[in-house]
Protein backbone atom coordinates (compact mmCIF):
# COMPACT_ATOMS: atom_id res chain seq x y z
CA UNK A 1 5.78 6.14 -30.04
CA UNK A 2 6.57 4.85 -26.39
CA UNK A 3 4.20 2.29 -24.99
CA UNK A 4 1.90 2.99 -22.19
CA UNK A 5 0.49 0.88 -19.70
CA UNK A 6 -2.90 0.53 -17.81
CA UNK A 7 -4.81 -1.21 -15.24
CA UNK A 8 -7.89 -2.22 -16.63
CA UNK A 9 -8.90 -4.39 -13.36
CA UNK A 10 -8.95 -4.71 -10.05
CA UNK A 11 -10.09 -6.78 -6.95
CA UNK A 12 -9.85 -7.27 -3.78
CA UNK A 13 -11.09 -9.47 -0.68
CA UNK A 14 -12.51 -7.85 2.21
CA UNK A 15 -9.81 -7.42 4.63
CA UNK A 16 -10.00 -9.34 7.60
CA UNK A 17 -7.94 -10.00 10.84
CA UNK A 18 -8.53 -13.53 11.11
CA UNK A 19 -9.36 -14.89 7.65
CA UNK A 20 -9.26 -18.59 9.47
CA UNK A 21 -11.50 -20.24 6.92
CA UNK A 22 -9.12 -19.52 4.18
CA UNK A 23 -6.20 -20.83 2.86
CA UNK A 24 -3.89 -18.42 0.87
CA UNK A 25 -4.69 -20.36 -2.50
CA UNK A 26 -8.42 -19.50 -1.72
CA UNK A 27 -7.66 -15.82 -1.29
CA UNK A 28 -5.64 -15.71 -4.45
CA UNK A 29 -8.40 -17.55 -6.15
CA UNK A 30 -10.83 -14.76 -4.85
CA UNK A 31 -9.52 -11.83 -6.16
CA UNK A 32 -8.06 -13.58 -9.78
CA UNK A 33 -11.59 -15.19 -10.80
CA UNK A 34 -13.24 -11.49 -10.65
CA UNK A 35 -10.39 -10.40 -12.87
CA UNK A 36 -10.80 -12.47 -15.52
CA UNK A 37 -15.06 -12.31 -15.00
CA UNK A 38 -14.31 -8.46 -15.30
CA UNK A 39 -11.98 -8.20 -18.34
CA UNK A 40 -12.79 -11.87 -20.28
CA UNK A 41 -9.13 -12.21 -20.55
CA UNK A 42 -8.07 -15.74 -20.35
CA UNK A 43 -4.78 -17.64 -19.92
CA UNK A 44 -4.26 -18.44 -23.90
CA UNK A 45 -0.43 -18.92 -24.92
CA UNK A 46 0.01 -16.70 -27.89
CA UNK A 47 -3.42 -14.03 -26.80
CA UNK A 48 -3.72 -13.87 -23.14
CA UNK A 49 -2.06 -13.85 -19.99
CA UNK A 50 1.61 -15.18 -19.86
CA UNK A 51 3.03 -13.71 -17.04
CA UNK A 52 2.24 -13.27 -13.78
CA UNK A 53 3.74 -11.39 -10.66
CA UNK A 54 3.18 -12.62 -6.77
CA UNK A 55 3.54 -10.62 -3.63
CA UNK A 56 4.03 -12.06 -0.86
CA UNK A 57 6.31 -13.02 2.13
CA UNK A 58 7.96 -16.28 3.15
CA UNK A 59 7.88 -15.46 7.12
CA UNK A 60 4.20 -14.57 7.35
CA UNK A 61 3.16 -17.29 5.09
CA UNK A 62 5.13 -19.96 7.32
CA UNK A 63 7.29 -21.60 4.51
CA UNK A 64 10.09 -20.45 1.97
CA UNK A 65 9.22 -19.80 -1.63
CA UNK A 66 5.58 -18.76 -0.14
CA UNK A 67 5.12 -17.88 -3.99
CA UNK A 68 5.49 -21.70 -4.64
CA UNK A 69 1.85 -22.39 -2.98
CA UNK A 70 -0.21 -20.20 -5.38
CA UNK A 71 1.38 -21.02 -8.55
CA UNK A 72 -2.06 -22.93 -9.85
CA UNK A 73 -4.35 -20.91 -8.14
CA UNK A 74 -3.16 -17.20 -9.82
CA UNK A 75 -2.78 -19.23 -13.28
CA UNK A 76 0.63 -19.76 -13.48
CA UNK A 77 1.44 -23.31 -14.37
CA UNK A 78 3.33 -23.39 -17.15
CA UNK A 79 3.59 -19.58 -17.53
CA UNK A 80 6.19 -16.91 -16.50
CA UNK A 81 5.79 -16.50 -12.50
CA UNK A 82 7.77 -13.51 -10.28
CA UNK A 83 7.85 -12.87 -6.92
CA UNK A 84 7.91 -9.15 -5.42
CA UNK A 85 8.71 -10.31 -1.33
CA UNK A 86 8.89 -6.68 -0.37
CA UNK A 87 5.68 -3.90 -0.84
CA UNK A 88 3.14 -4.76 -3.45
CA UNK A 89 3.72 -1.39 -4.74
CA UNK A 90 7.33 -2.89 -6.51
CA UNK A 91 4.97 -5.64 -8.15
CA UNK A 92 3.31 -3.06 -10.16
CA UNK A 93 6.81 -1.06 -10.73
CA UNK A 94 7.74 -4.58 -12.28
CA UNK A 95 4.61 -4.97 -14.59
CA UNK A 96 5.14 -1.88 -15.94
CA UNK A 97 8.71 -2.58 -16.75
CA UNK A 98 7.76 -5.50 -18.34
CA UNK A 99 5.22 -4.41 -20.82
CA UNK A 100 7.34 -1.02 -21.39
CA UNK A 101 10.31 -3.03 -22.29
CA UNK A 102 7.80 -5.12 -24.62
CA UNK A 103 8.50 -8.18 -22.77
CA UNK A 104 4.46 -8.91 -22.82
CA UNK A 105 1.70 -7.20 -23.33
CA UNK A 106 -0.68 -8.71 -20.49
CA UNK A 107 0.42 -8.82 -16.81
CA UNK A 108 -1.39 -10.08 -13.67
CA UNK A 109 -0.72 -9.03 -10.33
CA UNK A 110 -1.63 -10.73 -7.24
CA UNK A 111 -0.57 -10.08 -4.05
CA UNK A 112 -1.54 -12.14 -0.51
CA UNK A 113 -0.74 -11.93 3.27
CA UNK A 114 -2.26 -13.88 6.22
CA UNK A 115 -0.59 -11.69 9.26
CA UNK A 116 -3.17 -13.77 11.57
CA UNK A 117 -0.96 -16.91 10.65
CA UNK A 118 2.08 -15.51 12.83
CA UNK A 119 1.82 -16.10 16.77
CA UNK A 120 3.11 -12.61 16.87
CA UNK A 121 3.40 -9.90 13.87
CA UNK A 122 6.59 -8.68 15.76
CA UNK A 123 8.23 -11.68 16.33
CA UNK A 124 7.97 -12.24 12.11
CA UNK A 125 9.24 -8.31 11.46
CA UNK A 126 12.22 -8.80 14.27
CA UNK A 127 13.06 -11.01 11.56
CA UNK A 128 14.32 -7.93 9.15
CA UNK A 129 17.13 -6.83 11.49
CA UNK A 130 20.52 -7.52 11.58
CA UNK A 131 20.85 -11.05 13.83
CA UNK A 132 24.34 -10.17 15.29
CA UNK A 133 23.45 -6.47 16.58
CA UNK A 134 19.59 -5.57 16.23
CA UNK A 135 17.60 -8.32 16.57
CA UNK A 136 18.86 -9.80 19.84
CA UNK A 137 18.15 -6.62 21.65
CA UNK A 138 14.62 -7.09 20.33
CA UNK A 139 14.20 -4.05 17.32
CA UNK A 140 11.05 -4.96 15.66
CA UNK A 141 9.14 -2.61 13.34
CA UNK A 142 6.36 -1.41 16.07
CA UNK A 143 9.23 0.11 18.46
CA UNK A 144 11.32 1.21 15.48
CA UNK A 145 8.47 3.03 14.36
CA UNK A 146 8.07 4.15 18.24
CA UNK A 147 11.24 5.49 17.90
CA UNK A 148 10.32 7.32 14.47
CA UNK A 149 7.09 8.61 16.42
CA UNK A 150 8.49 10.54 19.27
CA UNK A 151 11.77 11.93 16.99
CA UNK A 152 8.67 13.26 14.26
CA UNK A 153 6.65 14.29 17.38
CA UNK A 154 9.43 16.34 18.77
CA UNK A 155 10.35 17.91 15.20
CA UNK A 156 6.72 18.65 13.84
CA UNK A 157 4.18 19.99 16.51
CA UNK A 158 2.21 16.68 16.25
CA UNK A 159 0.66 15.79 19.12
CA UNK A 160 -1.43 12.82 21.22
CA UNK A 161 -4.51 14.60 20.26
CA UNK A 162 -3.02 15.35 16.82
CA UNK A 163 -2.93 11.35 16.64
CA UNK A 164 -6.41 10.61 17.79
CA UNK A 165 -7.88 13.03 15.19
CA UNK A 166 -6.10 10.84 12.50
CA UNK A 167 -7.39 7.82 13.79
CA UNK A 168 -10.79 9.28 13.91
CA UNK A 169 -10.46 10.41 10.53
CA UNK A 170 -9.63 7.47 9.24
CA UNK A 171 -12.68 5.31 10.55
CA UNK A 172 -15.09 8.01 9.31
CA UNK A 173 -13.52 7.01 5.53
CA UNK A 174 -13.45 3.34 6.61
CA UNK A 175 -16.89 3.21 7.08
CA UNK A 176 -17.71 3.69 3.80
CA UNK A 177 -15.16 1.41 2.63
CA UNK A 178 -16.89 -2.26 2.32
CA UNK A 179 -13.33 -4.11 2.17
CA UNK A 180 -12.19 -2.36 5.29
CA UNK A 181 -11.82 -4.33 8.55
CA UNK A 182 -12.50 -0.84 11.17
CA UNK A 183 -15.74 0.65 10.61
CA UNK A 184 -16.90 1.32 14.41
CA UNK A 185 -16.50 4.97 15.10
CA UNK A 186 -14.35 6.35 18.05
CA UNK A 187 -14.12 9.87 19.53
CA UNK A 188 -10.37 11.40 19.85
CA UNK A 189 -11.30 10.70 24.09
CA UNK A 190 -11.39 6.92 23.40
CA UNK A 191 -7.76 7.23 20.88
CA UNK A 192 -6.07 9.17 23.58
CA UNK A 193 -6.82 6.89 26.49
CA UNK A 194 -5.91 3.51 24.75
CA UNK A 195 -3.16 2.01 26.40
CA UNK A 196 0.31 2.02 25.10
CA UNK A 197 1.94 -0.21 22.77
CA UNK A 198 5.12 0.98 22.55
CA UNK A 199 5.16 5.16 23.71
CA UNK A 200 4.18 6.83 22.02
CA UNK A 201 2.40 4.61 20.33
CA UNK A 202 -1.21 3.89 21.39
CA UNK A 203 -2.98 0.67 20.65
CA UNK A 204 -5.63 2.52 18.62
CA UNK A 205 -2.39 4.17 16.75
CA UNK A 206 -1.54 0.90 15.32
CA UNK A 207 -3.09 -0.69 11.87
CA UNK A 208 -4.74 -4.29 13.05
CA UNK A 209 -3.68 -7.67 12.17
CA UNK A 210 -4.89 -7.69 8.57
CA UNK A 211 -5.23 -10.47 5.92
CA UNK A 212 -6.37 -10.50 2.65
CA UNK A 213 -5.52 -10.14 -1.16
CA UNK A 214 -5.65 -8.02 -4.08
CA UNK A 215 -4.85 -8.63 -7.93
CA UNK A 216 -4.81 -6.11 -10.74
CA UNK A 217 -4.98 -6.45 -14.92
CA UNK A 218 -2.01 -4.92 -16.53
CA UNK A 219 -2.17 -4.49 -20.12
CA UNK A 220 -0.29 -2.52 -22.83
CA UNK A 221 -2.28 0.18 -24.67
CA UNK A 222 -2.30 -1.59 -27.57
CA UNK A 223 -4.32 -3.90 -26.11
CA UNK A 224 -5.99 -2.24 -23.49
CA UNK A 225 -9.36 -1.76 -25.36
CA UNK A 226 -10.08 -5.87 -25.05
CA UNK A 227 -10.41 -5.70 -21.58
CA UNK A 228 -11.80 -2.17 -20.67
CA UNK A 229 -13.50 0.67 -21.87
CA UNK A 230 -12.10 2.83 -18.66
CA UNK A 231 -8.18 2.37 -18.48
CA UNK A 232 -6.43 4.06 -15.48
CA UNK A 233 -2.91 4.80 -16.89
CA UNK A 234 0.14 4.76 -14.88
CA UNK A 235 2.22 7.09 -15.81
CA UNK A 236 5.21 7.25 -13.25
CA UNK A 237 7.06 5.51 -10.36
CA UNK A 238 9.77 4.92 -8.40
CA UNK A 239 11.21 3.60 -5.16
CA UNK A 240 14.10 4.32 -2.83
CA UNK A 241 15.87 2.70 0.36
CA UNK A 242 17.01 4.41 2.97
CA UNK A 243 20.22 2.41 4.91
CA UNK A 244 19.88 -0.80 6.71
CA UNK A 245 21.05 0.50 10.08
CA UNK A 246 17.95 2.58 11.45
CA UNK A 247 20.80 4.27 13.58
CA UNK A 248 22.55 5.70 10.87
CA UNK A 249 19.17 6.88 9.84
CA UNK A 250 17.80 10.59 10.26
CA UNK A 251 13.95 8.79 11.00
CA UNK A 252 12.37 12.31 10.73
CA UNK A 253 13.94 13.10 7.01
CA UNK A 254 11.69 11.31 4.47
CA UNK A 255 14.97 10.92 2.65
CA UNK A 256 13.57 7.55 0.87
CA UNK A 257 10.26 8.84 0.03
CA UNK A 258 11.61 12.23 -1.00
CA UNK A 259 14.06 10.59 -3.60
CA UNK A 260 10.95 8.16 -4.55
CA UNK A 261 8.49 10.79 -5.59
CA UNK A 262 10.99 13.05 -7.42
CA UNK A 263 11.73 10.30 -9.86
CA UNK A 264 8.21 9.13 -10.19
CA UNK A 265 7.04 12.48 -10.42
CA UNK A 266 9.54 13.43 -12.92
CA UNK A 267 8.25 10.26 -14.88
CA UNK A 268 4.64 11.39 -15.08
CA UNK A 269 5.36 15.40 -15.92
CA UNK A 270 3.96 16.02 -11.94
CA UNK A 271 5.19 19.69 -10.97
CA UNK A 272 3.71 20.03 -7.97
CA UNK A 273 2.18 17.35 -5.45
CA UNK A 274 -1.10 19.98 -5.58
CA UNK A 275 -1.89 18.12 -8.98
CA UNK A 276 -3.04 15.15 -6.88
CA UNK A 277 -6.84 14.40 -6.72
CA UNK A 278 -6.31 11.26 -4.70
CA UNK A 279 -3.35 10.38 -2.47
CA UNK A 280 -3.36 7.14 -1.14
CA UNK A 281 -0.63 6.18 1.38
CA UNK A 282 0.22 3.52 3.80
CA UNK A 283 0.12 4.70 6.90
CA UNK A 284 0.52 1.42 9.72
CA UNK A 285 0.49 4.50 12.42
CA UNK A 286 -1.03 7.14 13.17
CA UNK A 287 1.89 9.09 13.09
CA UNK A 288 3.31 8.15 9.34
CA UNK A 289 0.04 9.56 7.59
CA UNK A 290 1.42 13.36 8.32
CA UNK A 291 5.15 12.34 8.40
CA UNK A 292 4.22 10.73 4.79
CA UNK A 293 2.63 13.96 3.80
CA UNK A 294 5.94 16.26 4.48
CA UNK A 295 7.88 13.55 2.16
CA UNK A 296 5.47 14.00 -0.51
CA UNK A 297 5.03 17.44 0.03
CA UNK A 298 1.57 18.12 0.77
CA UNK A 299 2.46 19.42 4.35
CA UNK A 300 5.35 21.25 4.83
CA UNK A 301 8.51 20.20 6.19
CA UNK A 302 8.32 19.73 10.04
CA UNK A 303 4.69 21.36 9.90
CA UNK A 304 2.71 18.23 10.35
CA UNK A 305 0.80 19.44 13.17
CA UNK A 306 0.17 22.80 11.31
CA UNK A 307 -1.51 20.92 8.55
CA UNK A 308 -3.63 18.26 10.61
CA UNK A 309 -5.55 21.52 12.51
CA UNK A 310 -5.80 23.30 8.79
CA UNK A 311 -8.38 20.56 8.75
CA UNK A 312 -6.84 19.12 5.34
CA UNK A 313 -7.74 15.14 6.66
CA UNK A 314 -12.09 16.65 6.65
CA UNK A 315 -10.69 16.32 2.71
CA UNK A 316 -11.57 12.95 0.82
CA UNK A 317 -8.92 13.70 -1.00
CA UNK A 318 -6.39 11.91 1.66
CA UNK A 319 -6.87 7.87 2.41
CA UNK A 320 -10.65 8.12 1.59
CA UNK A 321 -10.50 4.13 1.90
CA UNK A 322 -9.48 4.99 5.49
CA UNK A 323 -5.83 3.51 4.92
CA UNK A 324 -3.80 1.16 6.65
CA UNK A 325 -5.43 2.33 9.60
CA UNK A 326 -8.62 1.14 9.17
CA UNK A 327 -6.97 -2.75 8.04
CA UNK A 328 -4.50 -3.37 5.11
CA UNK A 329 -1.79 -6.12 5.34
CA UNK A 330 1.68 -4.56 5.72
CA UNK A 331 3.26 -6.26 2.83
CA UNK A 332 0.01 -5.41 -0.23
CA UNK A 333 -0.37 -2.43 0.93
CA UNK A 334 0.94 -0.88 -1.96
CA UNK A 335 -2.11 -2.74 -4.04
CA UNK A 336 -4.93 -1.94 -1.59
CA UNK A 337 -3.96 1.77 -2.40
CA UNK A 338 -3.20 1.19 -5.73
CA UNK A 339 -6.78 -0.49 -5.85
CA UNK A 340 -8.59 2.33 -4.33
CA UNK A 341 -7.13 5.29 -6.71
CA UNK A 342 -8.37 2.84 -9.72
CA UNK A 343 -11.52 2.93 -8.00
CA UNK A 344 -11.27 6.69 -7.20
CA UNK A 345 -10.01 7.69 -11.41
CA UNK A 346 -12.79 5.22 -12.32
CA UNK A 347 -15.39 7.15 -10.59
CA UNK A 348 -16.68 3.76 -8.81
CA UNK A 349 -15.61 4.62 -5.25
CA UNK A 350 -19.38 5.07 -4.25
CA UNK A 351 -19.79 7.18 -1.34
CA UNK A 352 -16.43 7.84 -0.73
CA UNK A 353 -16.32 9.12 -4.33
CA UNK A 354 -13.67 12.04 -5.03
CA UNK A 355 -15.77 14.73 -7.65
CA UNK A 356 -13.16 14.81 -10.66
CA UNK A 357 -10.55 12.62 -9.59
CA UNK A 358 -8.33 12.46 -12.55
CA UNK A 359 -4.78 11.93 -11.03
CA UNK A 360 -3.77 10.08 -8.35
CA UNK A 361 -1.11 8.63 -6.16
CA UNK A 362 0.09 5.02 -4.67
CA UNK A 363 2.12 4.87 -2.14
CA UNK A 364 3.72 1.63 -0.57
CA UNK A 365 6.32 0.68 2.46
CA UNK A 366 8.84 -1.74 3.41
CA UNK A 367 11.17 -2.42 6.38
CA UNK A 368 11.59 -0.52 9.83
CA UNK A 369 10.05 3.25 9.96
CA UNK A 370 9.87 3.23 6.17
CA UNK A 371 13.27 2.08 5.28
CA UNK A 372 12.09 1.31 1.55
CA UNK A 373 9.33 3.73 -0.14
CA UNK A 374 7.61 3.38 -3.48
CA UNK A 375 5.24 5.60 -5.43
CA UNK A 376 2.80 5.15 -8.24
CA UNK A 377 1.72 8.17 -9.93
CA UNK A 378 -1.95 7.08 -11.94
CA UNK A 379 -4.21 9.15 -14.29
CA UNK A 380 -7.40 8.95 -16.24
């Protein structure tokens, strides 16, 4: 019989936009001692964990091999150590592989980013372009996505106001999210006249500066039972990149998260995108959370609009940790929503609880206006 794998823990720091009294070995530290408090696992040779996978990102952490600094302080000296430097989601793509392919039966995942540490988050995402044509005209991924924006706003329906009620939205959830950074509550008014960042892309249209860091358990269902008595199974993913060149992109055509979600649905037995109790994406604007949904297929192609006044976002169903909105570093993302849908399946989301949740999905980005998509289908 094929194997199957579970997380049987999770933890995260509250998110914050200037974790200053921090170092990243401290915030690693953080989320990895409540794992092991959680699930008694220890870092035995022949019984317990062997190998671990990092997430994190050389530019943001101010060095190269950022994974290099955390090595003691996620338990990996003298163990098996990986580094995912794109979208926490591909760290847990990778710990699957490895206990499906029977490489080990235990893997850790922990994932950190310090945005605060850069003097400007899009002087470190400039950084992704090409250096000969891109970056010297200045692309960076708040105007690429600016660019996505008004292309999606033109094609959809969605509008300013359409915006605002997704930010509003998403600091209801947030507020009864303890790990989330934006809790105070706004009215659509106070969205629509924040001042541009980059139009049409409001200042209140943008996730913060976020730091933080999250680890999960993996563990092989043979051995899942020594750690937890509620396993959250993951049962499919996949990810996809779209081409380098944004310009030889169509922005508005989901094609990466389209391709994404067939194979991971297709991995899990998902029919329909209905099945979903939870759906958990990242959504850095305001603008991506309904784009997102048309790729998934939630909302219907070019319909965004449509589906934001059918009132589907008054569901808890969609981000109810308030997503990246509310303040989730870009590059963990994919484990923040990861995190929350264990919560969710767990039934230990408190009051932003989903009744019934049983199936769920992660969703994680990389690159300029979601270049690189990944998707984590999760059940109970």
């Amino acid at each position: 019989m094929a194997r199957r794998v579970a997380v049987c823990a999770v933890a995260q720091t509250p998110f914050s936009s200037n974790m200053w009294r921090k170092r990243v070995q401290e915030m690693c530290f953080d989320v990895v001692e409540p794992i092991l408090k959680a699930t008694g696992v220890d870092f035995n040779e022949k019984t317990g964990i062997r190998s671990i996978i990092t997430n994190s990102d050389d530019i943001f952490d101010a060095r190269t091999i950022s994974d290099n600094a955390v090595t003691d302080a996620v338990g990996a000296h003298y163990r098996s150590e990986e580094k995912i430097a794109m979208n926490g989601i591909n760290a847990l793509g990778y710990g699957m592989a490895c206990i499906l392919s029977g490489h080990d039966d235990i893997v850790l995942i922990v994932g950190h980013c310090k945005e605060s540490q850069a003097e400007s988050r899009n002087m470190v995402t400039n950084l992704a372009f090409d250096p000969f044509f891109l970056r010297p005209v200045g692309l960076d991924f708040e105007n690429a996505a600016a660019l996505q924006a008004r292309a999606y706003m033109e094609k959809s329906g969605v509008t300013d106001k359409h915006l605002a009620n997704v930010v509003v939205n998403s600091r209801k959830k947030a507020a009864k999210n303890p790990v989330a950074i934006l809790k105070d509550q706004i009215t659509e008014d106070q969205v629509c006249n924040s001042p541009f960042l980059c139009d049409p892309i409001r200042e209140l249209h943008a996730y913060p500066i976020s730091d933080g860091a999250v680890a999960l358990l993996l563990a092989a269902d043979s051995r899942v039972k020594e750690f937890t008595d509620k396993p959250v199974w993951l049962t499919g993913y996949s990810n996809c990149m779209d081409n380098y060149f944004p310009g030889e992109r169509d922005l508005t055509a989901n094609f990466s998260l389209k391709k994404a979600c067939a194979k991971a649905f297709s991995m899990a037995g998902v029919s329909k995108p209905a099945e979903f109790d939870v759906v958990e994406v990242s959504d850095a604007y305001a603008y991506q959370l309904p784009l997102w949904m048309e790729g998934i297929g939630i909302a219907e192609e070019g319909k965004g609009g449509a589906w934001i006044d059918s009132g589907a976002l008054d569901s808890n169903k969609i981000n109810s940790s308030g997503g990246m909105l509310s303040g989730i570093p870009y590059m963990i993302s994919g484990l923040a929503t990861t995190a929350e849908a264990v919560l969710q399946l767990r039934n230990e989301a408190g009051d932003r609880q989903v009744k019934g949740a049983k199936k769920a999905l992660a969703h994680g980005l990389t690159g300029p206006a979601g270049q690189h998509q990944g998707v984590l289908v999760l059940e109970v």
